[in-house]
PDB file of N, CA and C in Angstrom:
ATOM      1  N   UNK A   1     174.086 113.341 152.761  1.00  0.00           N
ATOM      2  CA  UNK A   1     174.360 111.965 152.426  1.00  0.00           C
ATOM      3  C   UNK A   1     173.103 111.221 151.995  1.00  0.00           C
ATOM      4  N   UNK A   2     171.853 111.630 152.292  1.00  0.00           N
ATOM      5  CA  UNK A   2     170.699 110.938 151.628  1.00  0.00           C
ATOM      6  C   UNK A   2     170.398 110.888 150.349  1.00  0.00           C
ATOM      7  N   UNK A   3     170.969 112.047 149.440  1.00  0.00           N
ATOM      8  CA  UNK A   3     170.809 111.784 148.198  1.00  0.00           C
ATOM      9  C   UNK A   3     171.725 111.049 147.722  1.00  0.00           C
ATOM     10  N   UNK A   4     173.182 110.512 148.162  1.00  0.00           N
ATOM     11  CA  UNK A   4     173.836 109.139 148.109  1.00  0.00           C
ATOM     12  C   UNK A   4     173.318 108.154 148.004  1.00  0.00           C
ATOM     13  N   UNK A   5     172.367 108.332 149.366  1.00  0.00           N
ATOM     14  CA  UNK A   5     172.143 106.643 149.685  1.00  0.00           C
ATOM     15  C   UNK A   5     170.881 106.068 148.653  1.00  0.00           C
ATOM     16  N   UNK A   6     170.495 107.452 148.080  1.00  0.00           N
ATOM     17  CA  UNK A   6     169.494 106.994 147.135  1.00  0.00           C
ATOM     18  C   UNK A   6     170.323 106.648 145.923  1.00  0.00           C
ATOM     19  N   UNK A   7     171.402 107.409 145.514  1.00  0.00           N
ATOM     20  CA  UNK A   7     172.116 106.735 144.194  1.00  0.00           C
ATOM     21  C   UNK A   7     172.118 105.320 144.122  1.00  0.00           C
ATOM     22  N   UNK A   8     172.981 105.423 145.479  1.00  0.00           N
ATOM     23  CA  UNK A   8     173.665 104.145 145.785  1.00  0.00           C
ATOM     24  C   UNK A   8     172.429 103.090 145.855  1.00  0.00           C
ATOM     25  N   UNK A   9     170.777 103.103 145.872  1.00  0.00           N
ATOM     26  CA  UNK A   9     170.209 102.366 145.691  1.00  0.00           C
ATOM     27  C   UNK A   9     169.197 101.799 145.068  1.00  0.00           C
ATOM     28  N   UNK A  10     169.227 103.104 143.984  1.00  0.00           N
ATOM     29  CA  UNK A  10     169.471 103.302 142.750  1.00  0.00           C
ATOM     30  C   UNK A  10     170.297 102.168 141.419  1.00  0.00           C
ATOM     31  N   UNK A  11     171.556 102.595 141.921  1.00  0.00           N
ATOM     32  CA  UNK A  11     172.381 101.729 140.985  1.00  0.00           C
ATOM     33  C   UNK A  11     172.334 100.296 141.192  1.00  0.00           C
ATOM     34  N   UNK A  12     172.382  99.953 142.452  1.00  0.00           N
ATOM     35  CA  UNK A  12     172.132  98.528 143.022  1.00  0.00           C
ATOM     36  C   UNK A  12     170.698  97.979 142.300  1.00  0.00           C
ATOM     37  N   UNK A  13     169.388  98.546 142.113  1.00  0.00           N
ATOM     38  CA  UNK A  13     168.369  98.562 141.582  1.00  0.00           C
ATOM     39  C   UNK A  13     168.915  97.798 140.073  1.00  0.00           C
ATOM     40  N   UNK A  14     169.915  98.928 139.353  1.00  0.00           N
ATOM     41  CA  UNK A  14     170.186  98.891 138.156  1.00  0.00           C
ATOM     42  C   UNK A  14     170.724  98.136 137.872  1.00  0.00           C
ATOM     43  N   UNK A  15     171.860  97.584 138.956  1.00  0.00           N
ATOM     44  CA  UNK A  15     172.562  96.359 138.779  1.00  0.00           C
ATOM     45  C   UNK A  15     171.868  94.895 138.877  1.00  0.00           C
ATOM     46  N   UNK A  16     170.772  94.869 140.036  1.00  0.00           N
ATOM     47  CA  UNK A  16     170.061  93.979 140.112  1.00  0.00           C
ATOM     48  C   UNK A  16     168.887  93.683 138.723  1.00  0.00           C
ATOM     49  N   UNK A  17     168.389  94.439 137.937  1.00  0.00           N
ATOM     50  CA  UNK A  17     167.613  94.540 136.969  1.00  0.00           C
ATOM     51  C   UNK A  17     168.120  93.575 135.964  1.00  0.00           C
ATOM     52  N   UNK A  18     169.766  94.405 135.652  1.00  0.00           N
ATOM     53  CA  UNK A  18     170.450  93.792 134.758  1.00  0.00           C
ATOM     54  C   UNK A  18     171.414  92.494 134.803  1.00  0.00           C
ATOM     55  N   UNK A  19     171.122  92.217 136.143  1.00  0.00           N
ATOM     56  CA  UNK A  19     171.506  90.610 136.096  1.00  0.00           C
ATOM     57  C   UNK A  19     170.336  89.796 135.765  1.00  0.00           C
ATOM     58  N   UNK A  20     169.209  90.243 136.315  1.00  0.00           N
ATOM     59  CA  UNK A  20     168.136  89.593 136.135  1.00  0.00           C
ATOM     60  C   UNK A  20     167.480  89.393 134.175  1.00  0.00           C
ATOM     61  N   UNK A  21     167.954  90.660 133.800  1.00  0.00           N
ATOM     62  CA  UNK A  21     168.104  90.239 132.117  1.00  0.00           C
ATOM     63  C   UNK A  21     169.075  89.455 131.759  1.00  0.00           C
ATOM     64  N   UNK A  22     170.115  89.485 132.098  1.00  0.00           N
ATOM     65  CA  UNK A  22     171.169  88.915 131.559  1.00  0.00           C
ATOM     66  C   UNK A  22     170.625  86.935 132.008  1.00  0.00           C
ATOM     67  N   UNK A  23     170.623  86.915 133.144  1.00  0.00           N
ATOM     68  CA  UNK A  23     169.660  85.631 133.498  1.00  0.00           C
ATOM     69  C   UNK A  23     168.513  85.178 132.769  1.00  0.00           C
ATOM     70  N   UNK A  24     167.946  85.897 132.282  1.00  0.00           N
ATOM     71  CA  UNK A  24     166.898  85.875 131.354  1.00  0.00           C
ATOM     72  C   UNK A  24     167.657  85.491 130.013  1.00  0.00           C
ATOM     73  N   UNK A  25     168.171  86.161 129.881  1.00  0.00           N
ATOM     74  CA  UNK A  25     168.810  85.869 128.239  1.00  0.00           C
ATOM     75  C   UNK A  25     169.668  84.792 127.957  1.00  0.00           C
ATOM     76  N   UNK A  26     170.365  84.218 129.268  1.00  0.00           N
ATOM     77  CA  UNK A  26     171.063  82.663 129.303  1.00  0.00           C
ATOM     78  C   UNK A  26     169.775  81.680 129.075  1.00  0.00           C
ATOM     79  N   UNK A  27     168.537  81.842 130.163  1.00  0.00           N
ATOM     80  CA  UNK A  27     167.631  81.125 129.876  1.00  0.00           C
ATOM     81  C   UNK A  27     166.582  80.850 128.453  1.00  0.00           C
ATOM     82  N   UNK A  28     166.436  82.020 127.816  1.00  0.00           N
ATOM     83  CA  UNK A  28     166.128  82.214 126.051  1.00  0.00           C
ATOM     84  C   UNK A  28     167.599  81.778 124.950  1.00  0.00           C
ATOM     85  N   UNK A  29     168.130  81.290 125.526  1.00  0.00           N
ATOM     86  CA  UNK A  29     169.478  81.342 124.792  1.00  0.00           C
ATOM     87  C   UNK A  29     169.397  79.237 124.746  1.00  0.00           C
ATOM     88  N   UNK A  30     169.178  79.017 126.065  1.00  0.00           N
ATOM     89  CA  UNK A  30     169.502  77.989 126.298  1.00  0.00           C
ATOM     90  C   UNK A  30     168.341  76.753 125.772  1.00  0.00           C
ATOM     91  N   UNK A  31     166.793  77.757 125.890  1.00  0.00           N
ATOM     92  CA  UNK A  31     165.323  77.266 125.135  1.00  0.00           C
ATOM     93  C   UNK A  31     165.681  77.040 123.379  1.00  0.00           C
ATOM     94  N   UNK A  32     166.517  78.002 123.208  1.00  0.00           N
ATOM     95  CA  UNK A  32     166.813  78.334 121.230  1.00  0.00           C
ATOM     96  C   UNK A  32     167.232  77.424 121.086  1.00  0.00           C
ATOM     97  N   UNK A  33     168.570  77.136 121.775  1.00  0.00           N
ATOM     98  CA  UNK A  33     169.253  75.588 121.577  1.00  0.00           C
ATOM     99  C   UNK A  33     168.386  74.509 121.439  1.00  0.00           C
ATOM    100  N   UNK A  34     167.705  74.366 122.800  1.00  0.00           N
ATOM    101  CA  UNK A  34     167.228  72.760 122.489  1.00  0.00           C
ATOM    102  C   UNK A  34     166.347  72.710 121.553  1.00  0.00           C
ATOM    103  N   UNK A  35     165.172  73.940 121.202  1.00  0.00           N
ATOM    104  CA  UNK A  35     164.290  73.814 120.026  1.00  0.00           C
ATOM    105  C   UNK A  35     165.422  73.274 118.880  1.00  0.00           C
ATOM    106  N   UNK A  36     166.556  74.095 118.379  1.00  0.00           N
ATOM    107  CA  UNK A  36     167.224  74.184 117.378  1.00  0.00           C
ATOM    108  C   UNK A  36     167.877  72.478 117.345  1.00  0.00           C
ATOM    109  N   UNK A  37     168.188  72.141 118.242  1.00  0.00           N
ATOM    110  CA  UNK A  37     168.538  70.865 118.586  1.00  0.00           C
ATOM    111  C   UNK A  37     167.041  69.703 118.431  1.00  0.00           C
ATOM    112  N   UNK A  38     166.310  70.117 119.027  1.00  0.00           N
ATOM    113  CA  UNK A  38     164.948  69.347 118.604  1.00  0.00           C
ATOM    114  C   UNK A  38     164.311  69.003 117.224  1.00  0.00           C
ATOM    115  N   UNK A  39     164.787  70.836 116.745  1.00  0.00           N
ATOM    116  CA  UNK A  39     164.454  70.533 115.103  1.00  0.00           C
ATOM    117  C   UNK A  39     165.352  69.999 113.941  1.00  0.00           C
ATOM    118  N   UNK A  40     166.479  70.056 114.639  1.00  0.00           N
ATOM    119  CA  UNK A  40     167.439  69.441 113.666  1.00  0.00           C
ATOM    120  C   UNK A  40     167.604  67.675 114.055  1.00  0.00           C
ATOM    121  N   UNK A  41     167.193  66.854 115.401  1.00  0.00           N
ATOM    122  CA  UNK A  41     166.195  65.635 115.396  1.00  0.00           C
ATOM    123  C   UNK A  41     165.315  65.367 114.303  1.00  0.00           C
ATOM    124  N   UNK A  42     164.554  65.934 114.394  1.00  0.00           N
ATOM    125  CA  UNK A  42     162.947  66.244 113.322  1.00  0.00           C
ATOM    126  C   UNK A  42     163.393  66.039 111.798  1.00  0.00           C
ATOM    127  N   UNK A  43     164.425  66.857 111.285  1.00  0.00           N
ATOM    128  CA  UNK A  43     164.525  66.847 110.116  1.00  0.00           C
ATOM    129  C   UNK A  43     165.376  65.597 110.093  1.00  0.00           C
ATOM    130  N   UNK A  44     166.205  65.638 110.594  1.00  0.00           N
ATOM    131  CA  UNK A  44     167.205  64.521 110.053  1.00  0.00           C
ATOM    132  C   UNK A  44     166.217  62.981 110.373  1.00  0.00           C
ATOM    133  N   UNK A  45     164.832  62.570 110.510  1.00  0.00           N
ATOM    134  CA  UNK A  45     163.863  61.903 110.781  1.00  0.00           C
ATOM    135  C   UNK A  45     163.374  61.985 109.517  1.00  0.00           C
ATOM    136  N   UNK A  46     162.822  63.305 109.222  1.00  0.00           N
ATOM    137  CA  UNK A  46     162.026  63.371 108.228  1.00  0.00           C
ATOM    138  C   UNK A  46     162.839  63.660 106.803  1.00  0.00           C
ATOM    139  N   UNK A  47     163.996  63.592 106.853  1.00  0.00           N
ATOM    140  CA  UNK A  47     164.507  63.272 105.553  1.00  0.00           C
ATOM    141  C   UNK A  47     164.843  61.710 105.112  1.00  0.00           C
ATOM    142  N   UNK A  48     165.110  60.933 106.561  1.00  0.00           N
ATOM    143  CA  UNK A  48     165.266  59.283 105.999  1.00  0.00           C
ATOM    144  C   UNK A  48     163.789  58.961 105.862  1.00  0.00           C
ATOM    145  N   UNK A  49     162.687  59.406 105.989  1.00  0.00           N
ATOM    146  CA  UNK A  49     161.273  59.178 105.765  1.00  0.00           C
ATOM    147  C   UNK A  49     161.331  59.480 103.906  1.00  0.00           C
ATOM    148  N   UNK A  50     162.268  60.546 104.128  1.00  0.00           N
ATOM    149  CA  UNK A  50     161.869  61.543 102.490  1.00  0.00           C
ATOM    150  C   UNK A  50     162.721  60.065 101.622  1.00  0.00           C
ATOM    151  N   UNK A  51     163.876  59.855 101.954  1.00  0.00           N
ATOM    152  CA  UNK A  51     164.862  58.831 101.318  1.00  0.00           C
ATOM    153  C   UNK A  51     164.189  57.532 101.048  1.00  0.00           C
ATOM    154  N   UNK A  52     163.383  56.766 102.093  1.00  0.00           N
ATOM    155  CA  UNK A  52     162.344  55.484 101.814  1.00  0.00           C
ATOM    156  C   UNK A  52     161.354  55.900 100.920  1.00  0.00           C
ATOM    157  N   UNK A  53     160.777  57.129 100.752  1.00  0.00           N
ATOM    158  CA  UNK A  53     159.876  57.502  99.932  1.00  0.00           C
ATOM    159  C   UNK A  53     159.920  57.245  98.794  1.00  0.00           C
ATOM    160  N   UNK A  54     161.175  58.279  98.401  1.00  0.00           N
ATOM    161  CA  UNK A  54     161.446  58.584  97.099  1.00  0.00           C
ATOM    162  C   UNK A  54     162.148  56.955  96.537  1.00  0.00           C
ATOM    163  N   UNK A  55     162.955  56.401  97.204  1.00  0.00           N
ATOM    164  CA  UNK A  55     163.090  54.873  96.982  1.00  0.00           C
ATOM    165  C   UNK A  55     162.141  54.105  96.655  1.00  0.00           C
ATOM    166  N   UNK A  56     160.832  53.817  97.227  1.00  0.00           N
ATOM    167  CA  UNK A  56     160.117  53.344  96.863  1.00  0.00           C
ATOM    168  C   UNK A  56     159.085  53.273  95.603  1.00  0.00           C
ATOM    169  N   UNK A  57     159.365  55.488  95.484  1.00  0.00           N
ATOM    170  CA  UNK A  57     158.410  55.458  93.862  1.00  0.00           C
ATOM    171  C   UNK A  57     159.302  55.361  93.097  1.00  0.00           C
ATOM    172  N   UNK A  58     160.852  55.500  93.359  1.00  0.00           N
ATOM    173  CA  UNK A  58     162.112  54.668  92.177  1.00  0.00           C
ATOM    174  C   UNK A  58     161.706  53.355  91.854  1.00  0.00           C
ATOM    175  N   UNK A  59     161.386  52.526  92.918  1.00  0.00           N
ATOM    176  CA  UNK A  59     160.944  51.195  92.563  1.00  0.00           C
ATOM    177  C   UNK A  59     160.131  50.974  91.611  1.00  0.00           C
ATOM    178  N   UNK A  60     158.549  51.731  92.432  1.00  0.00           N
ATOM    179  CA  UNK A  60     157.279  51.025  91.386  1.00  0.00           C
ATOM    180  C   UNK A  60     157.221  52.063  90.026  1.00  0.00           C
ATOM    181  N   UNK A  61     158.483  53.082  90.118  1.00  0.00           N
ATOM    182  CA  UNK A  61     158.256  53.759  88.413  1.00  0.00           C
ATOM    183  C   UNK A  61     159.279  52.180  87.664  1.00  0.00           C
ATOM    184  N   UNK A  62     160.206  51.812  88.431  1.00  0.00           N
ATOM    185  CA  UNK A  62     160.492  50.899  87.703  1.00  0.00           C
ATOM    186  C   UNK A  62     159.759  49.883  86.986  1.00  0.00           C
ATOM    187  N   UNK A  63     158.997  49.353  87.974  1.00  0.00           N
ATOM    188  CA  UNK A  63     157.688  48.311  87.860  1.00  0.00           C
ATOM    189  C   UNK A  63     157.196  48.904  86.654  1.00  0.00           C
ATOM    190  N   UNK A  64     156.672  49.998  87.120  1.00  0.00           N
ATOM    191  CA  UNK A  64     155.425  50.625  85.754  1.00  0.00           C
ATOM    192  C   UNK A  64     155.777  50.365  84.749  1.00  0.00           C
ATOM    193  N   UNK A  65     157.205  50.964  84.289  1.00  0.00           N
ATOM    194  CA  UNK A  65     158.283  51.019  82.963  1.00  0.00           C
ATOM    195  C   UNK A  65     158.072  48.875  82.454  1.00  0.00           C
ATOM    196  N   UNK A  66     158.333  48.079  83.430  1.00  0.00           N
ATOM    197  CA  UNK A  66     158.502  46.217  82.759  1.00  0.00           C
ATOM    198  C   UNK A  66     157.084  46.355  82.429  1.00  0.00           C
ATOM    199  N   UNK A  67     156.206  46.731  83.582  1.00  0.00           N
ATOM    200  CA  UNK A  67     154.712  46.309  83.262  1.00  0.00           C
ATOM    201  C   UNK A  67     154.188  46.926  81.265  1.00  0.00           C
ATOM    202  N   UNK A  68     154.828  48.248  81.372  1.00  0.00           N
ATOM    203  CA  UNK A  68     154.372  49.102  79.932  1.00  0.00           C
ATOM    204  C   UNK A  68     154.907  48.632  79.199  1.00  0.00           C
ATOM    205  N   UNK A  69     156.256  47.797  79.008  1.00  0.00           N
ATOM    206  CA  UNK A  69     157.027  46.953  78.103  1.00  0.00           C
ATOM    207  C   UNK A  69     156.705  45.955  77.763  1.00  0.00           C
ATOM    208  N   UNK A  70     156.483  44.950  78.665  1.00  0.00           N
ATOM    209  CA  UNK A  70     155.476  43.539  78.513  1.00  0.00           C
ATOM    210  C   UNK A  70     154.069  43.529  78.379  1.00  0.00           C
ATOM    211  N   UNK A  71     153.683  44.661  78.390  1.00  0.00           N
ATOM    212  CA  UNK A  71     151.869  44.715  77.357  1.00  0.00           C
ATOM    213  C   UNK A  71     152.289  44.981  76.262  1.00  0.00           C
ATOM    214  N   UNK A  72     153.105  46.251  76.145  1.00  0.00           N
ATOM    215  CA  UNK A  72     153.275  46.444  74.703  1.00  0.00           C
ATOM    216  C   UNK A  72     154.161  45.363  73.511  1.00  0.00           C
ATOM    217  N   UNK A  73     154.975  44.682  74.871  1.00  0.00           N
ATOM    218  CA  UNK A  73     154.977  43.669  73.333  1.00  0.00           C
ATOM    219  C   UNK A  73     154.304  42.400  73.286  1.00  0.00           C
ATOM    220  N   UNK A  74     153.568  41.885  74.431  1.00  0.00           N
ATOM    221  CA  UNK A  74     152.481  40.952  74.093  1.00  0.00           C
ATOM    222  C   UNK A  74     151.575  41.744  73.234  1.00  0.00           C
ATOM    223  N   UNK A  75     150.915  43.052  72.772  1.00  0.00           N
ATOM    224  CA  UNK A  75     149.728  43.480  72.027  1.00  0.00           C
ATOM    225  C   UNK A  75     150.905  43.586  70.710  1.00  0.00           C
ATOM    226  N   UNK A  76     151.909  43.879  70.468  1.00  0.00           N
ATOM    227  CA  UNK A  76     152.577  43.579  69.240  1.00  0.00           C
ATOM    228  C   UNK A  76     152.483  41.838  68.912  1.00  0.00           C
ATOM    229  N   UNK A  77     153.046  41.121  69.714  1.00  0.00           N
ATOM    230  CA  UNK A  77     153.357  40.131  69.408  1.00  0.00           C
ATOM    231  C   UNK A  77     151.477  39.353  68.910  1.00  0.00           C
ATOM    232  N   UNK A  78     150.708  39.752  69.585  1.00  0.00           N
ATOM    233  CA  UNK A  78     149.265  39.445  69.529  1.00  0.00           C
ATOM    234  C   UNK A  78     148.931  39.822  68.210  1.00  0.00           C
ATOM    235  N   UNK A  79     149.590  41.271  68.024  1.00  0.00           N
ATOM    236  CA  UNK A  79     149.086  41.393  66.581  1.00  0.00           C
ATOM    237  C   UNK A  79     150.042  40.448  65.263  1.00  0.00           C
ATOM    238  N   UNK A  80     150.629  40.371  65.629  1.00  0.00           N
ATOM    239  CA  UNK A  80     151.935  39.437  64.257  1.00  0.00           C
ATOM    240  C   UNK A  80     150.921  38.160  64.419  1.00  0.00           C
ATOM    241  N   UNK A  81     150.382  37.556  65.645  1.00  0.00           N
ATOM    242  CA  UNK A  81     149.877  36.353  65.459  1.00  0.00           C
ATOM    243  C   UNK A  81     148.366  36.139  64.686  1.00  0.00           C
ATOM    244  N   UNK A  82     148.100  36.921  64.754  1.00  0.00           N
ATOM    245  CA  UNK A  82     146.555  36.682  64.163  1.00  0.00           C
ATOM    246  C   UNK A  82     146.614  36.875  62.673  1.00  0.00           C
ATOM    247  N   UNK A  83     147.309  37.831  61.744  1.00  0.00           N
ATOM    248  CA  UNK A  83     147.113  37.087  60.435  1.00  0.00           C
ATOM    249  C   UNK A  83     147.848  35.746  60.091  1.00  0.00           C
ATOM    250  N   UNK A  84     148.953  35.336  60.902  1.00  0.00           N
ATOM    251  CA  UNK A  84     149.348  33.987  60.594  1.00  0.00           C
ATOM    252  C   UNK A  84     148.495  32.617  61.120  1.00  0.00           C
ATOM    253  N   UNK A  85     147.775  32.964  62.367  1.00  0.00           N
ATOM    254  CA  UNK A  85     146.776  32.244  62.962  1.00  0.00           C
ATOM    255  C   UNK A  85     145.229  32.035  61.287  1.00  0.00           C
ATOM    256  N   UNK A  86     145.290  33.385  61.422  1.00  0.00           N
ATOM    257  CA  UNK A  86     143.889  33.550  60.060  1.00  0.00           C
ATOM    258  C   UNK A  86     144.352  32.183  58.457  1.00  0.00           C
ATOM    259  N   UNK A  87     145.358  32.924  58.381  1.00  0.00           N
ATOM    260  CA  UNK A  87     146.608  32.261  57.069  1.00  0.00           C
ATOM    261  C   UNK A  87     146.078  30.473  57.265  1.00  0.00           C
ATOM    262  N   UNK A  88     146.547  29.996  58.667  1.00  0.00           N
ATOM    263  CA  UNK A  88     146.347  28.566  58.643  1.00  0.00           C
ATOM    264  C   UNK A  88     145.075  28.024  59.027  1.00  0.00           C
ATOM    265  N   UNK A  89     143.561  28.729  59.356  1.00  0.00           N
ATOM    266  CA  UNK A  89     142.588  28.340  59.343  1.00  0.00           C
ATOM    267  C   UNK A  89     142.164  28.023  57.735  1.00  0.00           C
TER     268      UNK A  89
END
Protein backbone atom coordinates (compact mmCIF):
# COMPACT_ATOMS: atom_id res chain seq x y z
CA UNK A 1 0.00 0.00 0.00
CA UNK A 2 2.93 2.54 0.13
CA UNK A 3 3.34 2.83 -3.37
CA UNK A 4 -0.51 4.00 -3.26
CA UNK A 5 -0.08 6.33 -0.82
CA UNK A 6 2.59 7.83 -2.89
CA UNK A 7 0.23 7.97 -6.05
CA UNK A 8 -2.33 9.13 -4.12
CA UNK A 9 0.08 12.03 -3.15
CA UNK A 10 1.27 12.41 -6.07
CA UNK A 11 -1.95 13.22 -7.82
CA UNK A 12 -3.15 15.46 -5.00
CA UNK A 13 0.35 17.32 -5.74
CA UNK A 14 -1.01 17.40 -9.39
CA UNK A 15 -4.25 18.50 -8.52
CA UNK A 16 -3.03 21.12 -6.21
CA UNK A 17 -0.43 22.54 -8.93
CA UNK A 18 -3.22 22.79 -11.31
CA UNK A 19 -5.57 24.74 -9.37
CA UNK A 20 -2.93 26.90 -8.50
CA UNK A 21 -2.45 27.60 -12.48
CA UNK A 22 -5.76 27.75 -13.17
CA UNK A 23 -5.85 30.59 -10.21
CA UNK A 24 -3.14 32.10 -11.84
CA UNK A 25 -4.74 32.34 -15.12
CA UNK A 26 -8.17 33.93 -13.64
CA UNK A 27 -5.72 36.41 -12.11
CA UNK A 28 -3.73 37.22 -15.78
CA UNK A 29 -7.08 37.09 -17.31
CA UNK A 30 -8.56 39.53 -14.99
CA UNK A 31 -5.01 42.12 -15.20
CA UNK A 32 -5.75 41.83 -19.45
CA UNK A 33 -9.12 43.18 -18.80
CA UNK A 34 -8.50 46.13 -16.84
CA UNK A 35 -5.29 47.11 -18.97
CA UNK A 36 -7.68 46.48 -22.07
CA UNK A 37 -10.31 48.49 -20.27
CA UNK A 38 -7.68 51.18 -19.25
CA UNK A 39 -6.58 51.43 -22.80
CA UNK A 40 -9.68 51.68 -24.38
CA UNK A 41 -10.21 54.93 -21.52
CA UNK A 42 -6.92 56.29 -23.10
CA UNK A 43 -7.95 56.15 -26.57
CA UNK A 44 -11.35 57.17 -26.47
CA UNK A 45 -9.44 60.50 -24.52
CA UNK A 46 -7.05 60.72 -27.02
CA UNK A 47 -9.22 60.69 -29.95
CA UNK A 48 -11.59 63.73 -28.60
CA UNK A 49 -8.00 65.42 -28.13
CA UNK A 50 -7.41 64.15 -31.96
CA UNK A 51 -11.20 65.73 -32.86
CA UNK A 52 -10.33 69.45 -31.08
CA UNK A 53 -7.17 69.23 -32.99
CA UNK A 54 -8.02 68.56 -36.23
CA UNK A 55 -11.05 71.20 -35.63
CA UNK A 56 -8.98 73.70 -34.84
CA UNK A 57 -6.42 73.45 -37.96
CA UNK A 58 -10.03 73.24 -39.97
CA UNK A 59 -10.43 76.59 -38.49
CA UNK A 60 -7.12 78.51 -38.95
CA UNK A 61 -6.74 76.68 -42.66
CA UNK A 62 -9.93 78.53 -42.95
CA UNK A 63 -8.47 81.81 -41.65
CA UNK A 64 -5.35 81.32 -43.88
CA UNK A 65 -7.66 80.74 -47.11
CA UNK A 66 -9.85 84.90 -46.07
CA UNK A 67 -6.39 86.12 -44.98
CA UNK A 68 -4.77 84.85 -48.83
CA UNK A 69 -7.99 86.27 -50.44
CA UNK A 70 -8.02 89.71 -48.89
CA UNK A 71 -4.21 90.43 -49.69
CA UNK A 72 -4.65 89.21 -52.90
CA UNK A 73 -7.29 91.40 -53.75
CA UNK A 74 -6.18 94.48 -51.89
CA UNK A 75 -2.54 93.98 -54.06
CA UNK A 76 -4.96 93.66 -57.21
CA UNK A 77 -7.11 96.31 -56.27
CA UNK A 78 -3.69 98.44 -55.29
CA UNK A 79 -2.58 97.73 -58.57
CA UNK A 80 -5.88 99.06 -60.74
CA UNK A 81 -5.35 102.16 -58.44
CA UNK A 82 -2.14 103.55 -59.20
CA UNK A 83 -2.31 104.14 -62.94
CA UNK A 84 -5.63 105.93 -62.34
CA UNK A 85 -4.13 107.70 -59.20
CA UNK A 86 -0.83 108.57 -61.81
CA UNK A 87 -3.71 109.58 -64.77
CA UNK A 88 -5.08 112.40 -62.25
CA UNK A 89 -1.79 113.82 -60.90
Amino acid sequence: MAGGDITVEILKDIRDEIRDVRSEVRDVRTEVHDLREDTNLRLDATNKRLNLVETAILGLSEQHRFVVRYTKAIAERDGELEPRVTALE
